[in-house]
PDB file of N, CA and C in Angstrom:
ATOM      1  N   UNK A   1      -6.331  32.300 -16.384  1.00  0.00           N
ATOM      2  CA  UNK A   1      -6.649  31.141 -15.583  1.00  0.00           C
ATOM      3  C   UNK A   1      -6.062  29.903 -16.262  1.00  0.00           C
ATOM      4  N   UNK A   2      -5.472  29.333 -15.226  1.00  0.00           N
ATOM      5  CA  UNK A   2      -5.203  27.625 -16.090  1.00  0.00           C
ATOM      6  C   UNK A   2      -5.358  26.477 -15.523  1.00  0.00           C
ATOM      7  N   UNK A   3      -5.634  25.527 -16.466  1.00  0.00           N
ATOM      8  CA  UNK A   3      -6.788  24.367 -15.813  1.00  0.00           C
ATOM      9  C   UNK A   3      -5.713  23.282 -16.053  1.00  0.00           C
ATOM     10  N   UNK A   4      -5.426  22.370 -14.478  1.00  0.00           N
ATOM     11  CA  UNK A   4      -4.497  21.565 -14.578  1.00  0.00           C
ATOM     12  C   UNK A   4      -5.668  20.339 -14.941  1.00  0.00           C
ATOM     13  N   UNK A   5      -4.904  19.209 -15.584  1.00  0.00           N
ATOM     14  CA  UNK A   5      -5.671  18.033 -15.839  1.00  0.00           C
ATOM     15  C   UNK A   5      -4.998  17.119 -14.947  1.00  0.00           C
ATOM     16  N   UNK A   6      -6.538  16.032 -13.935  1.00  0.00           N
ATOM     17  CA  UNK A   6      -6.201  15.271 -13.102  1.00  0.00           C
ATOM     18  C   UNK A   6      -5.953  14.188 -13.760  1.00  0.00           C
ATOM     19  N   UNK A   7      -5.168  13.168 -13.416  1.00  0.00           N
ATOM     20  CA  UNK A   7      -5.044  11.478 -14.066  1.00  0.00           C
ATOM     21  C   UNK A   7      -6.118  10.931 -13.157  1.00  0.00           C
ATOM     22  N   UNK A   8      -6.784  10.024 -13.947  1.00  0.00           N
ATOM     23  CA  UNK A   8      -7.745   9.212 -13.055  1.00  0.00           C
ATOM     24  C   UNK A   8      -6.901   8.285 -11.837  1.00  0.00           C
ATOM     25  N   UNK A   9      -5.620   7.518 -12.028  1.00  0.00           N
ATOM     26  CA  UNK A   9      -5.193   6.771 -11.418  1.00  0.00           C
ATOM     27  C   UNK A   9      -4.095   7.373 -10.832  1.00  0.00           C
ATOM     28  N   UNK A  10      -4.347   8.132  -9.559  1.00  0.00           N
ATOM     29  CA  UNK A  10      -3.127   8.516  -8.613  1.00  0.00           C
ATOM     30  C   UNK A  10      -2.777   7.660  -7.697  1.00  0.00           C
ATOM     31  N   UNK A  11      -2.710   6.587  -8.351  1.00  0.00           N
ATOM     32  CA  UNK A  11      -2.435   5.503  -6.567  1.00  0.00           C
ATOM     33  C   UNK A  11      -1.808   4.192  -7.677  1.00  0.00           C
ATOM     34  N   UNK A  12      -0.589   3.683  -7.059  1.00  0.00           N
ATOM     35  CA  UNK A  12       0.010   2.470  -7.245  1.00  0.00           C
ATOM     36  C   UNK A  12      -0.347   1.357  -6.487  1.00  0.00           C
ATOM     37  N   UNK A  13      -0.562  -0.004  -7.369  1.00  0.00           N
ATOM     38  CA  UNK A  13      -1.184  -1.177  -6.312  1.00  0.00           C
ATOM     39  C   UNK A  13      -0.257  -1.618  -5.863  1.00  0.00           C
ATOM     40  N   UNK A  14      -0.118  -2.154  -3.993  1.00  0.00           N
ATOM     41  CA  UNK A  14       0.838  -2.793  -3.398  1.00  0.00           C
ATOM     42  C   UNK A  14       0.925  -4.257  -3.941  1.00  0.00           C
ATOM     43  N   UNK A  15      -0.214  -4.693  -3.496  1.00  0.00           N
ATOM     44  CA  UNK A  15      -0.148  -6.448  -3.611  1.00  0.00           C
ATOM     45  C   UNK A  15      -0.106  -6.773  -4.714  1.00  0.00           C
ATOM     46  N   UNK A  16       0.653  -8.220  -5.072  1.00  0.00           N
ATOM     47  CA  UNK A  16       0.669  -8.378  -6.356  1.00  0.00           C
ATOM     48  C   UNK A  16      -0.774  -9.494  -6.753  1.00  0.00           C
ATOM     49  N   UNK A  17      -1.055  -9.784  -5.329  1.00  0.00           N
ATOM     50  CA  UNK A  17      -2.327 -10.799  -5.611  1.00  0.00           C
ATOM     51  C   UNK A  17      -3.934 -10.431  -4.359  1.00  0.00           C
ATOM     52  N   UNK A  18      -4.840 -10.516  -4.478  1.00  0.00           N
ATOM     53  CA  UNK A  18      -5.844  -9.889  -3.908  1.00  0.00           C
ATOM     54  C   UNK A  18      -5.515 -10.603  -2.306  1.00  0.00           C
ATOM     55  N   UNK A  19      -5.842  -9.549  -1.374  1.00  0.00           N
ATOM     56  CA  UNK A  19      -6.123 -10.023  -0.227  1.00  0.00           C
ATOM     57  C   UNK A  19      -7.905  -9.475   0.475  1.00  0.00           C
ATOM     58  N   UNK A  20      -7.767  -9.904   1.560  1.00  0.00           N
ATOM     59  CA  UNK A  20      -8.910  -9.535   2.133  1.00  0.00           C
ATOM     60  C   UNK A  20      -8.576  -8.272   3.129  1.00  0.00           C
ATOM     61  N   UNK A  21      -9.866  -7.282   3.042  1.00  0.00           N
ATOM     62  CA  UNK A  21      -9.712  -6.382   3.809  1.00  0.00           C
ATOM     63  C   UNK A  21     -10.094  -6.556   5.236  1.00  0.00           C
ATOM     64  N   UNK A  22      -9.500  -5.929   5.785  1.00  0.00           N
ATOM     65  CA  UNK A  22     -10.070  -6.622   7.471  1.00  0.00           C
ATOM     66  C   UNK A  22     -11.199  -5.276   8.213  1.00  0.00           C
ATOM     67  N   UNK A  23     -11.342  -4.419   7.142  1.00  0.00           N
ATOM     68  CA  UNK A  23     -12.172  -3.568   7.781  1.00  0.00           C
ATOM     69  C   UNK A  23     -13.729  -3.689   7.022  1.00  0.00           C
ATOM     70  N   UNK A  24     -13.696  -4.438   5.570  1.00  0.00           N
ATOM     71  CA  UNK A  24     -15.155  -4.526   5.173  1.00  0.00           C
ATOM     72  C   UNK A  24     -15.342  -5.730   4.575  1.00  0.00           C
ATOM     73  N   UNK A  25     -14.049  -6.785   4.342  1.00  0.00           N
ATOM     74  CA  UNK A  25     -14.349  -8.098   3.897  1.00  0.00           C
ATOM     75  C   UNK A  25     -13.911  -8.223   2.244  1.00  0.00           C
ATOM     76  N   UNK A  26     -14.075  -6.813   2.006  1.00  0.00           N
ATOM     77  CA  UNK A  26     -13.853  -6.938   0.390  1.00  0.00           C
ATOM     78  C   UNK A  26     -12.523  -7.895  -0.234  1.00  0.00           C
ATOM     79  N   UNK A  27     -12.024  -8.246  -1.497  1.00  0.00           N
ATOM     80  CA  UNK A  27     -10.835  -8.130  -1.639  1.00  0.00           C
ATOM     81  C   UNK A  27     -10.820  -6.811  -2.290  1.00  0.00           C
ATOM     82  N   UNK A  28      -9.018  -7.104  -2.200  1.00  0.00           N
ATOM     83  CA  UNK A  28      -8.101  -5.434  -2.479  1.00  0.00           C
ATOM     84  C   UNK A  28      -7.207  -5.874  -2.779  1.00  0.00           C
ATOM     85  N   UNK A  29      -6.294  -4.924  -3.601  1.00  0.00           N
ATOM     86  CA  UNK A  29      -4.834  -5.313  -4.056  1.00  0.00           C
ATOM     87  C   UNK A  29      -4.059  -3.960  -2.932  1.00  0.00           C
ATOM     88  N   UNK A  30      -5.007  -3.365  -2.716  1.00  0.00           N
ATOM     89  CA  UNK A  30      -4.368  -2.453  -2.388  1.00  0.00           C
ATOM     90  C   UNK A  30      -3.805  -1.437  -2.932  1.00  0.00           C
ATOM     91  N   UNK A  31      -3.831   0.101  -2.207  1.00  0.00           N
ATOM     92  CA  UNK A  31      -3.689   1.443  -2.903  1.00  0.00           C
ATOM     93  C   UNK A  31      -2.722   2.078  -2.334  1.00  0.00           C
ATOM     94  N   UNK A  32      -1.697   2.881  -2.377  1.00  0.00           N
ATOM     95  CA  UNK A  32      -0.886   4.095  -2.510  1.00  0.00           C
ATOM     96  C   UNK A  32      -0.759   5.653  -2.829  1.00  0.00           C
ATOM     97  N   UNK A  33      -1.252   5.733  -2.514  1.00  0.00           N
ATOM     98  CA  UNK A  33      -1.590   6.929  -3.004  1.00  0.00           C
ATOM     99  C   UNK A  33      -0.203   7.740  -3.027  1.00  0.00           C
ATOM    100  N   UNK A  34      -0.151   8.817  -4.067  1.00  0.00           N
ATOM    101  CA  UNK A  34       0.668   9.672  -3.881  1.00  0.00           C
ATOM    102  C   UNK A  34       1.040  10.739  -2.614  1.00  0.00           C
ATOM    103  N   UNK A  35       2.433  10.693  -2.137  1.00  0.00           N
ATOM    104  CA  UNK A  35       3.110  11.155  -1.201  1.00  0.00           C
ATOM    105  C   UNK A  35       2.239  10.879   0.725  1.00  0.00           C
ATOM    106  N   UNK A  36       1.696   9.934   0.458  1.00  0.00           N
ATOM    107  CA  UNK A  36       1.319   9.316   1.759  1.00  0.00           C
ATOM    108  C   UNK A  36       2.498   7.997   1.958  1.00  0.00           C
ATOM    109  N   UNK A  37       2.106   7.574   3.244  1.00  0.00           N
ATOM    110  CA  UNK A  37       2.935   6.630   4.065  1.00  0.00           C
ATOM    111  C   UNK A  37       1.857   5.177   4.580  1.00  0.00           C
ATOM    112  N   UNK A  38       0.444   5.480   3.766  1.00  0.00           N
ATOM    113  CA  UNK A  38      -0.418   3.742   3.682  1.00  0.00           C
ATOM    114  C   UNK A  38      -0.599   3.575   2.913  1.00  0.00           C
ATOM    115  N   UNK A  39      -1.396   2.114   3.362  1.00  0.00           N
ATOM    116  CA  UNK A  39      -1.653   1.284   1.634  1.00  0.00           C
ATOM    117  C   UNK A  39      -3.209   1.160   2.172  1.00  0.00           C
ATOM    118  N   UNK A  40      -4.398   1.437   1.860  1.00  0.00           N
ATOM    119  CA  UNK A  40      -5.084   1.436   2.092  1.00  0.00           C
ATOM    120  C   UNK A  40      -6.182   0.827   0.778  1.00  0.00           C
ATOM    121  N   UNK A  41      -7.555   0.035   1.725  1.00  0.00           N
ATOM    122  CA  UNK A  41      -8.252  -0.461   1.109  1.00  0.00           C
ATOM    123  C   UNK A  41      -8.848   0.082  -0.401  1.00  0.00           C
ATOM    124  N   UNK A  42      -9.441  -0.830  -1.591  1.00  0.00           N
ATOM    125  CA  UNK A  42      -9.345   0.270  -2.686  1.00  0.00           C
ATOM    126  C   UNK A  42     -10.852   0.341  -2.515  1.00  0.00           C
ATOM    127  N   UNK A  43     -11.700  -0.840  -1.766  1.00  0.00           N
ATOM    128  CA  UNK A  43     -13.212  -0.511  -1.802  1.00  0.00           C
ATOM    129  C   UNK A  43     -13.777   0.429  -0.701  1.00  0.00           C
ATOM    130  N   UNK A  44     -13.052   0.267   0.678  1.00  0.00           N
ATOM    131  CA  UNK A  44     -13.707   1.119   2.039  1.00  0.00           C
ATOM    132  C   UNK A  44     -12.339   2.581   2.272  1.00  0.00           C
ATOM    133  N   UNK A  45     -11.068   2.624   1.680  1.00  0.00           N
ATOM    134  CA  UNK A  45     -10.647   3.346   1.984  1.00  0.00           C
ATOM    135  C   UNK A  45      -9.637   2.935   3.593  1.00  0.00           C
ATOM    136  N   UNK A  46     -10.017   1.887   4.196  1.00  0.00           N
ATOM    137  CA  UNK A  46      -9.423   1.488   5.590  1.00  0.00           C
ATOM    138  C   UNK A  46      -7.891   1.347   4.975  1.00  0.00           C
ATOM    139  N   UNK A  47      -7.223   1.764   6.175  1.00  0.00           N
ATOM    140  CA  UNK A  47      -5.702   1.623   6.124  1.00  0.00           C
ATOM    141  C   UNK A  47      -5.469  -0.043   6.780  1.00  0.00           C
ATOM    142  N   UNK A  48      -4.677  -0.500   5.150  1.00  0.00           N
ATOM    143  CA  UNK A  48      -3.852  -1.961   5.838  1.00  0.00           C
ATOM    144  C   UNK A  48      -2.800  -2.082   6.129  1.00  0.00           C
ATOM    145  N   UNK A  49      -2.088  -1.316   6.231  1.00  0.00           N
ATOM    146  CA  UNK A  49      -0.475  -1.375   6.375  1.00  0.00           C
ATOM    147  C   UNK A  49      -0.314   0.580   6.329  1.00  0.00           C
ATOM    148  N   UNK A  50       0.417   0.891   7.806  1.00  0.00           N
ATOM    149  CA  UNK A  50       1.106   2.290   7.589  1.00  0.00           C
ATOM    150  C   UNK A  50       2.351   2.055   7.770  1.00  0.00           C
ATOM    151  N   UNK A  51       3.356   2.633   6.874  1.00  0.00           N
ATOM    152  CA  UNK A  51       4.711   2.587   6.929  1.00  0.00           C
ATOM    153  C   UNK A  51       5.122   4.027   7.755  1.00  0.00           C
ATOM    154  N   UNK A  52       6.004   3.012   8.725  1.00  0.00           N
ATOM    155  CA  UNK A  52       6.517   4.027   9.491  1.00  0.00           C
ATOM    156  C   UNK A  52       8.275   4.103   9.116  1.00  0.00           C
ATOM    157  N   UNK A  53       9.045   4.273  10.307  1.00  0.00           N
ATOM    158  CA  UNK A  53      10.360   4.738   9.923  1.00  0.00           C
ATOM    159  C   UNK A  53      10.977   3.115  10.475  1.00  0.00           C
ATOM    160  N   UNK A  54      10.194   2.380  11.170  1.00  0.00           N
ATOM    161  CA  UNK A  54      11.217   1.260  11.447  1.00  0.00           C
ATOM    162  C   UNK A  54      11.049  -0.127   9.985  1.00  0.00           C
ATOM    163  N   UNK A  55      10.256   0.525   9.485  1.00  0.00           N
ATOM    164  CA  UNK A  55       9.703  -0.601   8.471  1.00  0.00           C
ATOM    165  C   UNK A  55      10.562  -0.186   7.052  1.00  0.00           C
ATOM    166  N   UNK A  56      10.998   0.872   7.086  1.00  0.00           N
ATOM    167  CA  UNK A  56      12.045   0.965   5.938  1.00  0.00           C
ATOM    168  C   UNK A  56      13.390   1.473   5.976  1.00  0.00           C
ATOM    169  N   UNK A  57      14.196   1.217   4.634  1.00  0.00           N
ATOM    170  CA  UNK A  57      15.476   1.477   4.870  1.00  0.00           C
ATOM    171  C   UNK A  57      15.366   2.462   3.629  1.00  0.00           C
ATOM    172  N   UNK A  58      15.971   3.843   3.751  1.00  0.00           N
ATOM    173  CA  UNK A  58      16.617   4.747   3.031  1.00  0.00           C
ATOM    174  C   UNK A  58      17.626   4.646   2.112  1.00  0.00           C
ATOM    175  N   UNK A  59      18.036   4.150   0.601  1.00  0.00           N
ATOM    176  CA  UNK A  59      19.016   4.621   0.190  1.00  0.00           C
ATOM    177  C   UNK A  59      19.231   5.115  -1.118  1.00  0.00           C
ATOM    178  N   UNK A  60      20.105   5.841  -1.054  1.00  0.00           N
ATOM    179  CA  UNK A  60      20.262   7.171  -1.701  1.00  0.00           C
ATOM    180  C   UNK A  60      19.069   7.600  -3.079  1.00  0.00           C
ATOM    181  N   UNK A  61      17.911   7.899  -2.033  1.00  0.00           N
ATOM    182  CA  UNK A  61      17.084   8.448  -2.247  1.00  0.00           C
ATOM    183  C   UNK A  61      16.045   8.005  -2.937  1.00  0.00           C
ATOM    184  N   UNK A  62      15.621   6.139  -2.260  1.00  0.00           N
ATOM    185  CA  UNK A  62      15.076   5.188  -2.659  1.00  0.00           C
ATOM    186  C   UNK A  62      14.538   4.631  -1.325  1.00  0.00           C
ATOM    187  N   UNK A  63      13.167   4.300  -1.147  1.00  0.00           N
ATOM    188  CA  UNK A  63      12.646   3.847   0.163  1.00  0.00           C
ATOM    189  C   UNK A  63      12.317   2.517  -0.368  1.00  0.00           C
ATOM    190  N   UNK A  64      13.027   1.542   0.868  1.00  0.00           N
ATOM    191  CA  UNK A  64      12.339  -0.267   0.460  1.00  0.00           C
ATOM    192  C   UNK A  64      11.427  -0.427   1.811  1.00  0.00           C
ATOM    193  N   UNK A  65      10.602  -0.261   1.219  1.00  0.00           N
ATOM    194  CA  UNK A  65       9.920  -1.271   2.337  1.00  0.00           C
ATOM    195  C   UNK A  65       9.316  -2.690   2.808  1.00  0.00           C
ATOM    196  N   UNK A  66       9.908  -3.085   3.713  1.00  0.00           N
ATOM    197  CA  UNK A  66       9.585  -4.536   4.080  1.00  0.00           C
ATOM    198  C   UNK A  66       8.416  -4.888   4.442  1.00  0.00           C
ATOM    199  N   UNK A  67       7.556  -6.060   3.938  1.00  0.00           N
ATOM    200  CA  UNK A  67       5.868  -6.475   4.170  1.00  0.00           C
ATOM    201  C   UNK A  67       6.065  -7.455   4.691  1.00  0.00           C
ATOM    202  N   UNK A  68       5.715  -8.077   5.845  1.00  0.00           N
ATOM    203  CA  UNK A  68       6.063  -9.163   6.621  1.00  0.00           C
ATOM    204  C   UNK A  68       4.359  -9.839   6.468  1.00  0.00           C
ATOM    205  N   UNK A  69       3.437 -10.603   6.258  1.00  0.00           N
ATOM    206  CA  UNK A  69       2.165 -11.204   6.731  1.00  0.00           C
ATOM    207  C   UNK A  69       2.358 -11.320   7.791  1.00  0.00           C
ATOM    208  N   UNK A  70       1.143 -11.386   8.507  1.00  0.00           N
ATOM    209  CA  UNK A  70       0.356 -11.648   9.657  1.00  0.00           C
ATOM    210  C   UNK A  70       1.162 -13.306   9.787  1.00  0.00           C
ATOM    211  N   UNK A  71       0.727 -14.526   8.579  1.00  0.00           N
ATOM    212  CA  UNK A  71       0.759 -15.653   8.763  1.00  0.00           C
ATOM    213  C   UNK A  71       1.962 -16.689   8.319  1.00  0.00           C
ATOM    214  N   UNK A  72       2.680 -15.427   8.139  1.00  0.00           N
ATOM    215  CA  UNK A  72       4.036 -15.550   7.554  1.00  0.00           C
ATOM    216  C   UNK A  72       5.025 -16.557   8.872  1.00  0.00           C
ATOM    217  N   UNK A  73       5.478 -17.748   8.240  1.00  0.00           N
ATOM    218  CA  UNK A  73       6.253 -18.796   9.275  1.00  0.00           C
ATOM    219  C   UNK A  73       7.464 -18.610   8.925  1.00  0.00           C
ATOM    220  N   UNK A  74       8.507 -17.733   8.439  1.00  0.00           N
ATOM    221  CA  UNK A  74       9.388 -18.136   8.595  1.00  0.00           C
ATOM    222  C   UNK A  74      10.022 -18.721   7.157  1.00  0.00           C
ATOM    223  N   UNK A  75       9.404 -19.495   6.529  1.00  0.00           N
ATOM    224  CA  UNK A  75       9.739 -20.650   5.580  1.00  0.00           C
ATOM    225  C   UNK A  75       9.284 -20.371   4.383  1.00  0.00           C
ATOM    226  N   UNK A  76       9.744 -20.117   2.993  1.00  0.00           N
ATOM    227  CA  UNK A  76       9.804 -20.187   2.065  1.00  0.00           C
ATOM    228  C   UNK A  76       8.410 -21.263   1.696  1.00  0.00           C
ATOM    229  N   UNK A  77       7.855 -21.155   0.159  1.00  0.00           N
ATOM    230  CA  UNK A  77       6.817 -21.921  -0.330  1.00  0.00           C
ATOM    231  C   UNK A  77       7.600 -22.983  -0.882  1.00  0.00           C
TER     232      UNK A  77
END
């Protein structure tokens, strides 16, 4: 028998600064989990962003994906 060892931290944070969750209020930086396609809340688990196929570009064997805000104008800070 052989006993694999889990890492506590299987998930990379998206945001680089806390936002609010829109499904329980919490803040979140947001989670990743390994070989999924959301970023989901780190306190309720709610999905904030699912990446689909129009939201990224493929190359050679590197996915970018683009994060647009909700409140995003256009204009630089």
């Amino acid at each position: 028998m052989s006993v694999t060892k889990m890492t506590h931290n299987n998930f990379v944070r998206f945001f680089s600064d806390y936002v609010i969750c829109d499904h329980c209020g919490e803040e979140t930086r947001g989670r990743c989990y390994a070989e999924t396609q959301q970023v989901v809340c780190s306190s309720c688990k709610g999905v904030l962003l699912d990446i689909d196929e129009s939201m990224t570009d493929v190359t050679e064997g590197m996915m970018i994906v683009t994060y647009i805000p909700g409140d995003f104008d256009g204009e630089s800070d």
